[in-house]
PDB file of N, CA and C in Angstrom:
ATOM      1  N   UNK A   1      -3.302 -14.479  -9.507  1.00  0.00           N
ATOM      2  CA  UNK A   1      -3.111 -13.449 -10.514  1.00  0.00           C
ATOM      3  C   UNK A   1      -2.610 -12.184  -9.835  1.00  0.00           C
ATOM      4  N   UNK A   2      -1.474 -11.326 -10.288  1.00  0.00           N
ATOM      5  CA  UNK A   2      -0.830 -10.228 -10.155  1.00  0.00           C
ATOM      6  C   UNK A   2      -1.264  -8.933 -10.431  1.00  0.00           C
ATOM      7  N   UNK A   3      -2.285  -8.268  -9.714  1.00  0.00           N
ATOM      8  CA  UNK A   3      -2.935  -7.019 -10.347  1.00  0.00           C
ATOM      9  C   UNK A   3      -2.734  -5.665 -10.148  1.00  0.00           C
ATOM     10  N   UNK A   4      -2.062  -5.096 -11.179  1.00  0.00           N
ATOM     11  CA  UNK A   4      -1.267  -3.642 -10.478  1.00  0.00           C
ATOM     12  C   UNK A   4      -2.293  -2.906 -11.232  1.00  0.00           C
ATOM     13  N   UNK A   5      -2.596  -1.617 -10.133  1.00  0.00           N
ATOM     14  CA  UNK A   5      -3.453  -0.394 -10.184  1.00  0.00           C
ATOM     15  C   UNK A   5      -2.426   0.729 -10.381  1.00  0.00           C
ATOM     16  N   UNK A   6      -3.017   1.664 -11.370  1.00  0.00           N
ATOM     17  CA  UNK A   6      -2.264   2.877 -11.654  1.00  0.00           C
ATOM     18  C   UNK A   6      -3.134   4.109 -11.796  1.00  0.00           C
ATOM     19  N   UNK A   7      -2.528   4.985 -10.764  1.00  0.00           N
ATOM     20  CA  UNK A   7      -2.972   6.499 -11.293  1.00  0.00           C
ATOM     21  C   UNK A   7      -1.772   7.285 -11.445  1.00  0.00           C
ATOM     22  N   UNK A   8      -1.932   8.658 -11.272  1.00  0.00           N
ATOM     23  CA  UNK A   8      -1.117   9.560 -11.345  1.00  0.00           C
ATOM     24  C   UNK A   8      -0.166   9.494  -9.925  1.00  0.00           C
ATOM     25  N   UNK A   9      -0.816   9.871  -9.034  1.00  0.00           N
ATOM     26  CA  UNK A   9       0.404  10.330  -7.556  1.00  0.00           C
ATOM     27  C   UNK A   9       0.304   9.085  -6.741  1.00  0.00           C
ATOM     28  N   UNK A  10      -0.514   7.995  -7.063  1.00  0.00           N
ATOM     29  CA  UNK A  10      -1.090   6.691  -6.243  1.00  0.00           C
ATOM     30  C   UNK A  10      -0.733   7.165  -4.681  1.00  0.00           C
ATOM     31  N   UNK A  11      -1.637   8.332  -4.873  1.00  0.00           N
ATOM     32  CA  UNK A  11      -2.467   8.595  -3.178  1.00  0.00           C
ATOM     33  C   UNK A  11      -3.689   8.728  -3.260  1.00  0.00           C
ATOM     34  N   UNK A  12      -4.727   8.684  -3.992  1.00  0.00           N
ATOM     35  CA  UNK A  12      -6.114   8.356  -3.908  1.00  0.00           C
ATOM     36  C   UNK A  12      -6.592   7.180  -4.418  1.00  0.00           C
ATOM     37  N   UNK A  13      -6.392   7.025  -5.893  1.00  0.00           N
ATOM     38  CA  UNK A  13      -7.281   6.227  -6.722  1.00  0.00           C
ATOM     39  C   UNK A  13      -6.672   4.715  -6.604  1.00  0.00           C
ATOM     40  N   UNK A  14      -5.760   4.768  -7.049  1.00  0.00           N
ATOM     41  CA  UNK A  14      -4.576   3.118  -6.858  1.00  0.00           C
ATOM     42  C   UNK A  14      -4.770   2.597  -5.480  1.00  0.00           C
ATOM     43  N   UNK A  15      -4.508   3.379  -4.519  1.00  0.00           N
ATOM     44  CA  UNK A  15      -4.009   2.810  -3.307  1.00  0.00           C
ATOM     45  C   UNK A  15      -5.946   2.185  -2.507  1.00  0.00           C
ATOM     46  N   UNK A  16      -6.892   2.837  -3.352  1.00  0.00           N
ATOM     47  CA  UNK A  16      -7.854   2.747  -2.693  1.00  0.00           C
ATOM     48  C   UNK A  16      -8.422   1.187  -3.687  1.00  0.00           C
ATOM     49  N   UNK A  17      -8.382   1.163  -4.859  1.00  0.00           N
ATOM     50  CA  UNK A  17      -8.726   0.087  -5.771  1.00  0.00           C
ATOM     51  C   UNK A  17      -7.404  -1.005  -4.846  1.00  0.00           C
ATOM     52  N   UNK A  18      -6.380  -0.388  -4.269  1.00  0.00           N
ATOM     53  CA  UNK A  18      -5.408  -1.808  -3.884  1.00  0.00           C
ATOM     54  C   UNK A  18      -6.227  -2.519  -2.132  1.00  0.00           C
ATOM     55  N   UNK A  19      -6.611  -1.600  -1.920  1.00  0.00           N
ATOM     56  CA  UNK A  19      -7.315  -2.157  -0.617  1.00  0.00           C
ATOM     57  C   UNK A  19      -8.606  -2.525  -0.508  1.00  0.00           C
ATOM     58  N   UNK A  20      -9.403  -1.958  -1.775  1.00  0.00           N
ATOM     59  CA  UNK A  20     -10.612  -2.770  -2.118  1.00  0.00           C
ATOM     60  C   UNK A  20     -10.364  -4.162  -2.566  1.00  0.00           C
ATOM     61  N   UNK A  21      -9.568  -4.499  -3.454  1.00  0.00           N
ATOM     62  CA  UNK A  21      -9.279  -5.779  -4.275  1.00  0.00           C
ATOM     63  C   UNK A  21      -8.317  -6.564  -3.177  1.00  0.00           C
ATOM     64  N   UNK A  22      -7.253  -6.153  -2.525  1.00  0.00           N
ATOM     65  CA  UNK A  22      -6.698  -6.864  -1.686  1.00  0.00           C
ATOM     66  C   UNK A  22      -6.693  -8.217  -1.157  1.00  0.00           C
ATOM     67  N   UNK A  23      -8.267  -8.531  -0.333  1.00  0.00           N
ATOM     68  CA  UNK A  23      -8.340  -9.737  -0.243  1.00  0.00           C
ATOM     69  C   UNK A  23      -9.077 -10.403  -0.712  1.00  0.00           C
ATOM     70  N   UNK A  24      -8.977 -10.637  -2.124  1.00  0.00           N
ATOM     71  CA  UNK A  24     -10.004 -11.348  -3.223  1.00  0.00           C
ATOM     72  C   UNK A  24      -8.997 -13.064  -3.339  1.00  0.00           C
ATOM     73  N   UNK A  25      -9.889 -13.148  -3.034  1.00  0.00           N
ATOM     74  CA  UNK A  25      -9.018 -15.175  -3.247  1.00  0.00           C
ATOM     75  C   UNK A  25      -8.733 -14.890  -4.915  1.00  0.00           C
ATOM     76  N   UNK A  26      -7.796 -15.291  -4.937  1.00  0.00           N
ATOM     77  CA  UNK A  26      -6.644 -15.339  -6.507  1.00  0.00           C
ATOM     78  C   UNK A  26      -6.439 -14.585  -7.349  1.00  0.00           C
ATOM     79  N   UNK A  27      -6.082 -12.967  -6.077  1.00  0.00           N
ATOM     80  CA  UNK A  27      -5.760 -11.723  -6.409  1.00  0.00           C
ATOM     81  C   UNK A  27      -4.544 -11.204  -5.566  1.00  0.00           C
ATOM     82  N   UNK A  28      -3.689 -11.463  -6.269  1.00  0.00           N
ATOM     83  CA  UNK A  28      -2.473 -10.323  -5.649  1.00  0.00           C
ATOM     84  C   UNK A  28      -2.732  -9.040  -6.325  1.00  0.00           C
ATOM     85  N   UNK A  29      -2.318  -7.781  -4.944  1.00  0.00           N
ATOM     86  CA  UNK A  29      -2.494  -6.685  -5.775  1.00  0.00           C
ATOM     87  C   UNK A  29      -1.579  -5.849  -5.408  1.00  0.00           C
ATOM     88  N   UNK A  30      -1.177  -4.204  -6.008  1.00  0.00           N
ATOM     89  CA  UNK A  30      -0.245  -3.560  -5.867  1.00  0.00           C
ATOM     90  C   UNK A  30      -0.639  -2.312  -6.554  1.00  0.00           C
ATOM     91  N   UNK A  31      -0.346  -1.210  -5.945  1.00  0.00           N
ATOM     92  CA  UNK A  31      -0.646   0.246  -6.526  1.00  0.00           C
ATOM     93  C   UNK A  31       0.767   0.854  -7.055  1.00  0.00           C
ATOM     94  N   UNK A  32       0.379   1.755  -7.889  1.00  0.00           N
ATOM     95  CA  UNK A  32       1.868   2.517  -8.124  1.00  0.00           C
ATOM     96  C   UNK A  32       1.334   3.998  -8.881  1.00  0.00           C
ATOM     97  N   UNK A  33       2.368   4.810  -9.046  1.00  0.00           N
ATOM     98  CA  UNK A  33       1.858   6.143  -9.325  1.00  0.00           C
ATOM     99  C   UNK A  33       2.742   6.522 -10.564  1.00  0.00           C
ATOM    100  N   UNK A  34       2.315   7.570 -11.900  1.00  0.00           N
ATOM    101  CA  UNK A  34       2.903   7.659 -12.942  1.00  0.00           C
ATOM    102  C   UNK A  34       3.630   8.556 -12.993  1.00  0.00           C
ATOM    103  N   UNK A  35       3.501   9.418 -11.681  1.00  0.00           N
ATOM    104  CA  UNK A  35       4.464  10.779 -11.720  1.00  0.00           C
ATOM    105  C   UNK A  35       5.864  10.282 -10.922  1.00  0.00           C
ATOM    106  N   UNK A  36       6.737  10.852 -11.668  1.00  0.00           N
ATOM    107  CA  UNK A  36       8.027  11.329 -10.615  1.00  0.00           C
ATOM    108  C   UNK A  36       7.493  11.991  -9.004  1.00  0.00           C
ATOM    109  N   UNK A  37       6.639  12.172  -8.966  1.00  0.00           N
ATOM    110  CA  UNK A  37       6.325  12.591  -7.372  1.00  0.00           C
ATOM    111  C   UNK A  37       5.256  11.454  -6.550  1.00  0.00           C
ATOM    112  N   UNK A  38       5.129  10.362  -6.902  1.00  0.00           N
ATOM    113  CA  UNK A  38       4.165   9.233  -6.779  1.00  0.00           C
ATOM    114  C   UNK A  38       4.370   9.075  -5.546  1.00  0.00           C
ATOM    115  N   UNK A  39       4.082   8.720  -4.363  1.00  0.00           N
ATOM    116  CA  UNK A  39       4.342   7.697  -3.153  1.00  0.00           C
ATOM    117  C   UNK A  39       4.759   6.481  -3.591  1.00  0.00           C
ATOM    118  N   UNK A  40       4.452   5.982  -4.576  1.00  0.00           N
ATOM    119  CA  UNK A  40       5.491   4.995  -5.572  1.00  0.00           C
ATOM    120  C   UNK A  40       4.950   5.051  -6.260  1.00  0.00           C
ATOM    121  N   UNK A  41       6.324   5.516  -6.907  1.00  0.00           N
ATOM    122  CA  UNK A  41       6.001   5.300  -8.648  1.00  0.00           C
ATOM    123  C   UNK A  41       6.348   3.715  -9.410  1.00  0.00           C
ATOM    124  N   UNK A  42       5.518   3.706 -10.404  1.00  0.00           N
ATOM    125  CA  UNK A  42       5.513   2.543 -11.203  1.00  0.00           C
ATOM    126  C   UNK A  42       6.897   2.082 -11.642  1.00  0.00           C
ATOM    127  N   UNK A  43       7.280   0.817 -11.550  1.00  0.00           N
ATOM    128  CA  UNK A  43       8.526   0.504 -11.557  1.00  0.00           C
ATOM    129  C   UNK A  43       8.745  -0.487 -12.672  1.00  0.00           C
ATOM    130  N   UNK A  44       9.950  -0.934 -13.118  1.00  0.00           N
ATOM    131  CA  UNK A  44       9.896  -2.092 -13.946  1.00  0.00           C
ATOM    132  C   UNK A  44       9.434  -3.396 -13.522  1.00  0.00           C
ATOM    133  N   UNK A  45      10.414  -2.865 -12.372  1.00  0.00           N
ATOM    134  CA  UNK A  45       9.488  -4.617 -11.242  1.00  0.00           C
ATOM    135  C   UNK A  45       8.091  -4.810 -11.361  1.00  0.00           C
ATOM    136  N   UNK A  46       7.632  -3.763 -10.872  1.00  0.00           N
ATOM    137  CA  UNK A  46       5.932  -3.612 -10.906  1.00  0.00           C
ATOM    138  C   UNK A  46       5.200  -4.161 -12.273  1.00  0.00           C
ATOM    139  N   UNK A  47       5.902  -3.865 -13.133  1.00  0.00           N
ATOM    140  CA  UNK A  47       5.134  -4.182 -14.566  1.00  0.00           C
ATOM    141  C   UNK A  47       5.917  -5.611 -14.542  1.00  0.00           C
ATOM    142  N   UNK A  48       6.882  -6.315 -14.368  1.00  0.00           N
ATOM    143  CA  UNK A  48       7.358  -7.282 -14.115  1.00  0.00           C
ATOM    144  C   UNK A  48       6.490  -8.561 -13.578  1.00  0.00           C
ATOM    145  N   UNK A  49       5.847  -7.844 -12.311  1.00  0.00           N
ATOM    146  CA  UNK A  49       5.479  -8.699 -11.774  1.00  0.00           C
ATOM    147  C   UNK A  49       3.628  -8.988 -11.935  1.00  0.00           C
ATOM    148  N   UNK A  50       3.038  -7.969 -12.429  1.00  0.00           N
ATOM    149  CA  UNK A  50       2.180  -7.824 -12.725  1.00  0.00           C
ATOM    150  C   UNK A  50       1.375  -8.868 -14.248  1.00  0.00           C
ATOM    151  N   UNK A  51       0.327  -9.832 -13.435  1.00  0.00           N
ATOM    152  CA  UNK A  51      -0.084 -10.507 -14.827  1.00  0.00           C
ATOM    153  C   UNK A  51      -0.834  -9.310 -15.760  1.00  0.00           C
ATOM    154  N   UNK A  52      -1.597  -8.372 -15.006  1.00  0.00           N
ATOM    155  CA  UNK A  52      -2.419  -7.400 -15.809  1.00  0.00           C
ATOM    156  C   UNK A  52      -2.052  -5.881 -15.255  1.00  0.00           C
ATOM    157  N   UNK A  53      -2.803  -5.346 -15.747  1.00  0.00           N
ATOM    158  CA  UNK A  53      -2.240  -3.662 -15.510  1.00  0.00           C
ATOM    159  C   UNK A  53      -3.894  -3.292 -15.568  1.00  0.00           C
ATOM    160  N   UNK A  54      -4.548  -2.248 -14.061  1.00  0.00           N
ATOM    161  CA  UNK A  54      -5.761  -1.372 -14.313  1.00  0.00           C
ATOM    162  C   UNK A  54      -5.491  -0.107 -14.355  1.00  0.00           C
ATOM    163  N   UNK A  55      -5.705   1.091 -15.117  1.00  0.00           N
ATOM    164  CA  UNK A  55      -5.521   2.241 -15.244  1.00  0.00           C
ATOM    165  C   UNK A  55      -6.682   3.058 -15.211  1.00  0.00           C
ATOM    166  N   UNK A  56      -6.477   4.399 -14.127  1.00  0.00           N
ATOM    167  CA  UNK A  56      -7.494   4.966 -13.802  1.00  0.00           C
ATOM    168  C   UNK A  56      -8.240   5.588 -15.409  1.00  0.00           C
ATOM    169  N   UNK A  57      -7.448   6.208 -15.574  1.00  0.00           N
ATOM    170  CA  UNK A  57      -7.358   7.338 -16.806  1.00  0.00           C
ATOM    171  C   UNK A  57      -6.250   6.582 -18.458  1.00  0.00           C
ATOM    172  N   UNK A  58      -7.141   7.082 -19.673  1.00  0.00           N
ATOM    173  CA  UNK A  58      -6.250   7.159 -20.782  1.00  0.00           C
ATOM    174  C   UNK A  58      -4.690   7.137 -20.584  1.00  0.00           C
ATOM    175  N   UNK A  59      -4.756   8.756 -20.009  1.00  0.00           N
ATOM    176  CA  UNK A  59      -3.388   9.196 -19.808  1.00  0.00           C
ATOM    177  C   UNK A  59      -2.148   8.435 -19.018  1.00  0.00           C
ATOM    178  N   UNK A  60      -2.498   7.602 -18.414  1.00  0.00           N
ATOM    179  CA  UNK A  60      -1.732   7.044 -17.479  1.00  0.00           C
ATOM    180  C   UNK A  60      -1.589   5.602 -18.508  1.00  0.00           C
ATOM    181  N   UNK A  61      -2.501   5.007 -19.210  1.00  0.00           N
ATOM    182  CA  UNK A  61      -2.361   3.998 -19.901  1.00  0.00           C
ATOM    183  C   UNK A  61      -1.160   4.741 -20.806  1.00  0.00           C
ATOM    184  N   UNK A  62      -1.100   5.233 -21.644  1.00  0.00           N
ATOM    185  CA  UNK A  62       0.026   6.280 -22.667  1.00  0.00           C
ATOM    186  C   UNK A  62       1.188   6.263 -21.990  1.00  0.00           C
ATOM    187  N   UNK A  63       1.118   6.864 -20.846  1.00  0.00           N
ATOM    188  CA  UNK A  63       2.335   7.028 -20.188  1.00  0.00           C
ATOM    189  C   UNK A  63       3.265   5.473 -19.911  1.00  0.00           C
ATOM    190  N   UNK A  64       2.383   4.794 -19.351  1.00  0.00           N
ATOM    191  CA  UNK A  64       2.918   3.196 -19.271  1.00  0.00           C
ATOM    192  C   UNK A  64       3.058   2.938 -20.479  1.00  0.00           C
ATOM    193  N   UNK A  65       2.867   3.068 -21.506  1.00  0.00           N
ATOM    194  CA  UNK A  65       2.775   2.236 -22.650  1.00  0.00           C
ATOM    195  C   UNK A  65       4.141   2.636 -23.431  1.00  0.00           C
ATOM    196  N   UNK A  66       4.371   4.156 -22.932  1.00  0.00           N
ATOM    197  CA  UNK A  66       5.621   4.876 -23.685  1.00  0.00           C
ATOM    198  C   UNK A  66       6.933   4.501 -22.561  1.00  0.00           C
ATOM    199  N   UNK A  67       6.766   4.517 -21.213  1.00  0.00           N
ATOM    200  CA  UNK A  67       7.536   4.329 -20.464  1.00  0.00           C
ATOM    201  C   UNK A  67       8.082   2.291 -20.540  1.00  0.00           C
ATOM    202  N   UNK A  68       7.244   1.645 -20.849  1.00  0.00           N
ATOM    203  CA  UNK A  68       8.006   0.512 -20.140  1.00  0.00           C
ATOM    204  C   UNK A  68       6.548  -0.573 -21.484  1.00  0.00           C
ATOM    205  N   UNK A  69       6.529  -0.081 -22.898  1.00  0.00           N
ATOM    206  CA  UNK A  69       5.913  -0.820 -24.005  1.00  0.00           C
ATOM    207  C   UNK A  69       6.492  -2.223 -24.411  1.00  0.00           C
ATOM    208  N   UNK A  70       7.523  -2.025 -24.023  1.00  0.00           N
ATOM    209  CA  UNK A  70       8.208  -3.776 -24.429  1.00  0.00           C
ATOM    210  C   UNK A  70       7.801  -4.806 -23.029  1.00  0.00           C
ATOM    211  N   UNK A  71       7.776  -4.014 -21.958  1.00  0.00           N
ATOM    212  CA  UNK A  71       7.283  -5.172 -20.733  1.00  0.00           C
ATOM    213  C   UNK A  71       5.874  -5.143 -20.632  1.00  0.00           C
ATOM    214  N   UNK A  72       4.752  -3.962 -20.979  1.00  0.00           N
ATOM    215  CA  UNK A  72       3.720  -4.777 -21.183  1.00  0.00           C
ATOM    216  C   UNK A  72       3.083  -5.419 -22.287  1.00  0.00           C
ATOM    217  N   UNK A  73       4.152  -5.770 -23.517  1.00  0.00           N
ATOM    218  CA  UNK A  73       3.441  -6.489 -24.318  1.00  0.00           C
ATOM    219  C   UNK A  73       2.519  -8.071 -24.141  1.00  0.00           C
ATOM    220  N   UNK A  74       1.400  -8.284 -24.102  1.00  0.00           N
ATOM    221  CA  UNK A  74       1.401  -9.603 -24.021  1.00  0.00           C
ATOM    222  C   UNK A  74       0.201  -9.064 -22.628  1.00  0.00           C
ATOM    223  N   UNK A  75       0.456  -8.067 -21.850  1.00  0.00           N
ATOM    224  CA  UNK A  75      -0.771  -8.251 -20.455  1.00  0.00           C
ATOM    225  C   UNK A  75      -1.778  -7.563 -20.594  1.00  0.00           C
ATOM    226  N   UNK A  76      -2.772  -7.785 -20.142  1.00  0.00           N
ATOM    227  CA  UNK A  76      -4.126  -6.997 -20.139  1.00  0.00           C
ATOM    228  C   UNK A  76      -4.043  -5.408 -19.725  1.00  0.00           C
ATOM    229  N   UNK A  77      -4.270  -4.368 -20.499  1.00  0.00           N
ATOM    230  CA  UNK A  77      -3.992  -3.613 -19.961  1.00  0.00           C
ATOM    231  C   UNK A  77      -5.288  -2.510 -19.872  1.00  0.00           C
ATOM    232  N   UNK A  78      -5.915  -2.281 -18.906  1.00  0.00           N
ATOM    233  CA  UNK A  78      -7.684  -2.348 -18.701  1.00  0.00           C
ATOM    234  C   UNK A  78      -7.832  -0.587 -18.063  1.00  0.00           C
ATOM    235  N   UNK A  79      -8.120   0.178 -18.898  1.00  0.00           N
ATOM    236  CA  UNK A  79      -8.869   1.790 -18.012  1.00  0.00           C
ATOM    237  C   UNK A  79     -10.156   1.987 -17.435  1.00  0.00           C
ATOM    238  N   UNK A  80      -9.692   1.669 -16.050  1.00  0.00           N
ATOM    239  CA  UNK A  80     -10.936   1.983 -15.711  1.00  0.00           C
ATOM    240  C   UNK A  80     -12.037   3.189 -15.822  1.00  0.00           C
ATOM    241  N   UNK A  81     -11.456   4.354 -16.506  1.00  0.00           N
ATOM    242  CA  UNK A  81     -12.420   5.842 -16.645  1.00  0.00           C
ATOM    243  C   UNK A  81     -12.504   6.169 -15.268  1.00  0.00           C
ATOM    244  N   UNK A  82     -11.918   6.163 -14.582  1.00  0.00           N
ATOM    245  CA  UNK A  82     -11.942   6.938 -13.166  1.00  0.00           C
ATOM    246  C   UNK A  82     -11.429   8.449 -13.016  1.00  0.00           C
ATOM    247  N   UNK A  83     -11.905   9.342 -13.197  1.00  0.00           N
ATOM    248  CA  UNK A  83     -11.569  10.860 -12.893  1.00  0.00           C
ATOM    249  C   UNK A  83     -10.968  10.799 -11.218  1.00  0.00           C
ATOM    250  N   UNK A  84     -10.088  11.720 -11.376  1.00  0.00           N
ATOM    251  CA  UNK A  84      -9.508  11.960 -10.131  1.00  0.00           C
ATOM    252  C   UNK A  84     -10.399  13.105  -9.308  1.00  0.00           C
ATOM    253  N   UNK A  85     -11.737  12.741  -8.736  1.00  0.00           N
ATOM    254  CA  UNK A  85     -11.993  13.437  -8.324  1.00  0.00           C
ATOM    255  C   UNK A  85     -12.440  12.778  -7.118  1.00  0.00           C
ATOM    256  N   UNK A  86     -11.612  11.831  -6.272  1.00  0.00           N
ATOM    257  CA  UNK A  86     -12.232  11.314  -5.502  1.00  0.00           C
ATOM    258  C   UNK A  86     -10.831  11.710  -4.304  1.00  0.00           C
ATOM    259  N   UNK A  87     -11.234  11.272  -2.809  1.00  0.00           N
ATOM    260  CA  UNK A  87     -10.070  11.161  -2.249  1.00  0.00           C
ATOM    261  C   UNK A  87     -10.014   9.450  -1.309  1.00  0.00           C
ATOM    262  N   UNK A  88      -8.876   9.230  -0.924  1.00  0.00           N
ATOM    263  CA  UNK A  88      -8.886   7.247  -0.865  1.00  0.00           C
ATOM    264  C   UNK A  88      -9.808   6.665   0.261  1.00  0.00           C
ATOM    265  N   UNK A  89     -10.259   5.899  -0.222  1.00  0.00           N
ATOM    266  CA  UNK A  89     -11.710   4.945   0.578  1.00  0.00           C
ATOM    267  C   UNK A  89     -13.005   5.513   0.292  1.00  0.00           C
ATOM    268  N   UNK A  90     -13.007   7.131  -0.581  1.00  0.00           N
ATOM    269  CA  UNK A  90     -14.480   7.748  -0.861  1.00  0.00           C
ATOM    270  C   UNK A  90     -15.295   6.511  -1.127  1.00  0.00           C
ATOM    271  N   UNK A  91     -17.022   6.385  -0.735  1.00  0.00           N
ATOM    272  CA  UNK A  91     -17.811   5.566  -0.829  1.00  0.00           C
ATOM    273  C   UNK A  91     -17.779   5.579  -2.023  1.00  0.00           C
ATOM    274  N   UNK A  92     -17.870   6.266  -3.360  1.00  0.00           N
ATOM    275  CA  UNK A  92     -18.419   6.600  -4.507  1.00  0.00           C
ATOM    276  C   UNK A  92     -17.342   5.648  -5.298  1.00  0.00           C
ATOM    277  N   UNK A  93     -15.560   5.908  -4.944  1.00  0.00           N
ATOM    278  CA  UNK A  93     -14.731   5.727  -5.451  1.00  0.00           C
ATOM    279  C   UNK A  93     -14.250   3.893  -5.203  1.00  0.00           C
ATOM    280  N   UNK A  94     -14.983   3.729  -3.971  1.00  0.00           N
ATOM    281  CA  UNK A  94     -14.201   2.268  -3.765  1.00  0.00           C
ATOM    282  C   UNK A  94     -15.982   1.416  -4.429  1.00  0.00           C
ATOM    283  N   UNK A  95     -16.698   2.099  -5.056  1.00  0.00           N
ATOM    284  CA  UNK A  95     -18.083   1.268  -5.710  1.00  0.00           C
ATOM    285  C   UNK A  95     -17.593   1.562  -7.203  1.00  0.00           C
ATOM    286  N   UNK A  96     -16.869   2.314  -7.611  1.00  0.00           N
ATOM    287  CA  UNK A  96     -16.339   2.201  -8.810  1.00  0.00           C
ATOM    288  C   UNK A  96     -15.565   1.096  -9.362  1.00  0.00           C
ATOM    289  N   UNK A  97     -14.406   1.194  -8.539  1.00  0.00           N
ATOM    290  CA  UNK A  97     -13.499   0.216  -8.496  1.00  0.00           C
ATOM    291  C   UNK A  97     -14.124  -1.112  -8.194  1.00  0.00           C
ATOM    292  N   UNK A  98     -14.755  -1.767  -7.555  1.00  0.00           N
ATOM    293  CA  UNK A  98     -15.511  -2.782  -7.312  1.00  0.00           C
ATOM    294  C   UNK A  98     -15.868  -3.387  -8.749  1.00  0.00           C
ATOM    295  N   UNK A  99     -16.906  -1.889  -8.907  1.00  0.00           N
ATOM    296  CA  UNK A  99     -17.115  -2.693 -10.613  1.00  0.00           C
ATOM    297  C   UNK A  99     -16.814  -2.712 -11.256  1.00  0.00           C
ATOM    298  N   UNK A 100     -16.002  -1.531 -11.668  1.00  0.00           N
ATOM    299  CA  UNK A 100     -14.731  -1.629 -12.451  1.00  0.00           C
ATOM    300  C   UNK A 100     -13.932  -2.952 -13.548  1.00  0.00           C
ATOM    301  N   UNK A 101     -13.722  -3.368 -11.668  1.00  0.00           N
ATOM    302  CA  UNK A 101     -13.248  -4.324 -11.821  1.00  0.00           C
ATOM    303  C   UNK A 101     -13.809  -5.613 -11.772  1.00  0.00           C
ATOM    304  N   UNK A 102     -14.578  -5.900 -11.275  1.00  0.00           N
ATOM    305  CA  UNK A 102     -15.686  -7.120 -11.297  1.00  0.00           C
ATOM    306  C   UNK A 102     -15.950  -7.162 -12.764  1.00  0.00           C
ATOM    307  N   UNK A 103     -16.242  -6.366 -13.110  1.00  0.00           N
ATOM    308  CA  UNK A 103     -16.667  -6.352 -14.891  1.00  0.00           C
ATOM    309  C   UNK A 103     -15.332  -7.066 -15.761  1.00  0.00           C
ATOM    310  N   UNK A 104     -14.154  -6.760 -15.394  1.00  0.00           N
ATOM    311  CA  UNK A 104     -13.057  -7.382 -15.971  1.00  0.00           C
ATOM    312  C   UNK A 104     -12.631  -8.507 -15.513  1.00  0.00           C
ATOM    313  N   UNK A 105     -13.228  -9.302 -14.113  1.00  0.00           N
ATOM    314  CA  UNK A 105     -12.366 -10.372 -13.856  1.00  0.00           C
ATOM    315  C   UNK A 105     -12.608 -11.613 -14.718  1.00  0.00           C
ATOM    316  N   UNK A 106     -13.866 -11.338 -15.512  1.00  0.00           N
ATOM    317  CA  UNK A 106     -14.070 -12.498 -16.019  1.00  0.00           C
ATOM    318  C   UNK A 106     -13.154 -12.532 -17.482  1.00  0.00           C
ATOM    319  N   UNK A 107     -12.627 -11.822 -17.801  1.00  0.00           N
ATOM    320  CA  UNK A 107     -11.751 -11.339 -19.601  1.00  0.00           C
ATOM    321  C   UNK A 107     -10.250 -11.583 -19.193  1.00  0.00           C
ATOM    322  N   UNK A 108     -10.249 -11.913 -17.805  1.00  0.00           N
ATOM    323  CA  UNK A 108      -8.588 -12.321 -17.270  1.00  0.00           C
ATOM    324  C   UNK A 108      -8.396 -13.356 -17.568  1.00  0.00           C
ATOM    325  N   UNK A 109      -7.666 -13.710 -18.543  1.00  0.00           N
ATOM    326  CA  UNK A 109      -7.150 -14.950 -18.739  1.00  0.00           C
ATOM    327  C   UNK A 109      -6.071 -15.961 -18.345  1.00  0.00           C
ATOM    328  N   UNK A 110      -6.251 -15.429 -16.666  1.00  0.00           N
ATOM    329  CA  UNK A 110      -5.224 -15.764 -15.831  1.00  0.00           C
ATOM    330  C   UNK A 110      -6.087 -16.304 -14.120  1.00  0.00           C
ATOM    331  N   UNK A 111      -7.439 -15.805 -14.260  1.00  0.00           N
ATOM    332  CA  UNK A 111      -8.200 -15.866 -13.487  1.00  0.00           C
ATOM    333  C   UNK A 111      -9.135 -16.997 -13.688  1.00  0.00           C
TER     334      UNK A 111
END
């Protein structure tokens, strides 16, 4: 399964949920960022290649949804409620993401 993480600049929150999840047996994963100033920003490919989509925040779900709504029709598209108040590998932030996401692997219908 193909699992792309999204925040805003994907220099804290994404890139840290991509190296927590990383080596999960029958998890590909990939970060991307929603701003024009991202370290990478979210791409068509990215939503392309992606079976599901995790989003830190609302806002970033909206933004994907207005930016590129015809390619994620059809994938899981999951907010995790993560405030950007963390910076990447924080203890607090990579136990979020853990459960986060643990809580969703079982609703993947690809997993």
């Amino acid at each position: 399964m193909n699992l792309l993480f999204v925040c805003s600049r994907n220099q804290w929150r994404s890139p840290t949920a991509e190296q927590v999840w990383r080596k999960h047996p029958g998890l590909s994963v990939r970060s991307g960022g929603t701003s024009r100033n991202a370290r990478h920003p979210v791409s068509e490919a990215d939503i392309l290649w992606a079976d599901a989509v995790c989003v830190m925040e609302d806002k970033h779900a909206s933004q994907l949804k207005a930016s590129f709504r015809e390619l994620l029709q059809g994938k899981p598209l999951h907010v995790l409620d993560i405030p950007d108040d963390y910076r990447y590998m924080d203890p607090e932030l990579v136990e979020l993401v853990r459960e986060g996401v643990a809580a969703l692997l079982p609703s993947f219908r690809f997993f």
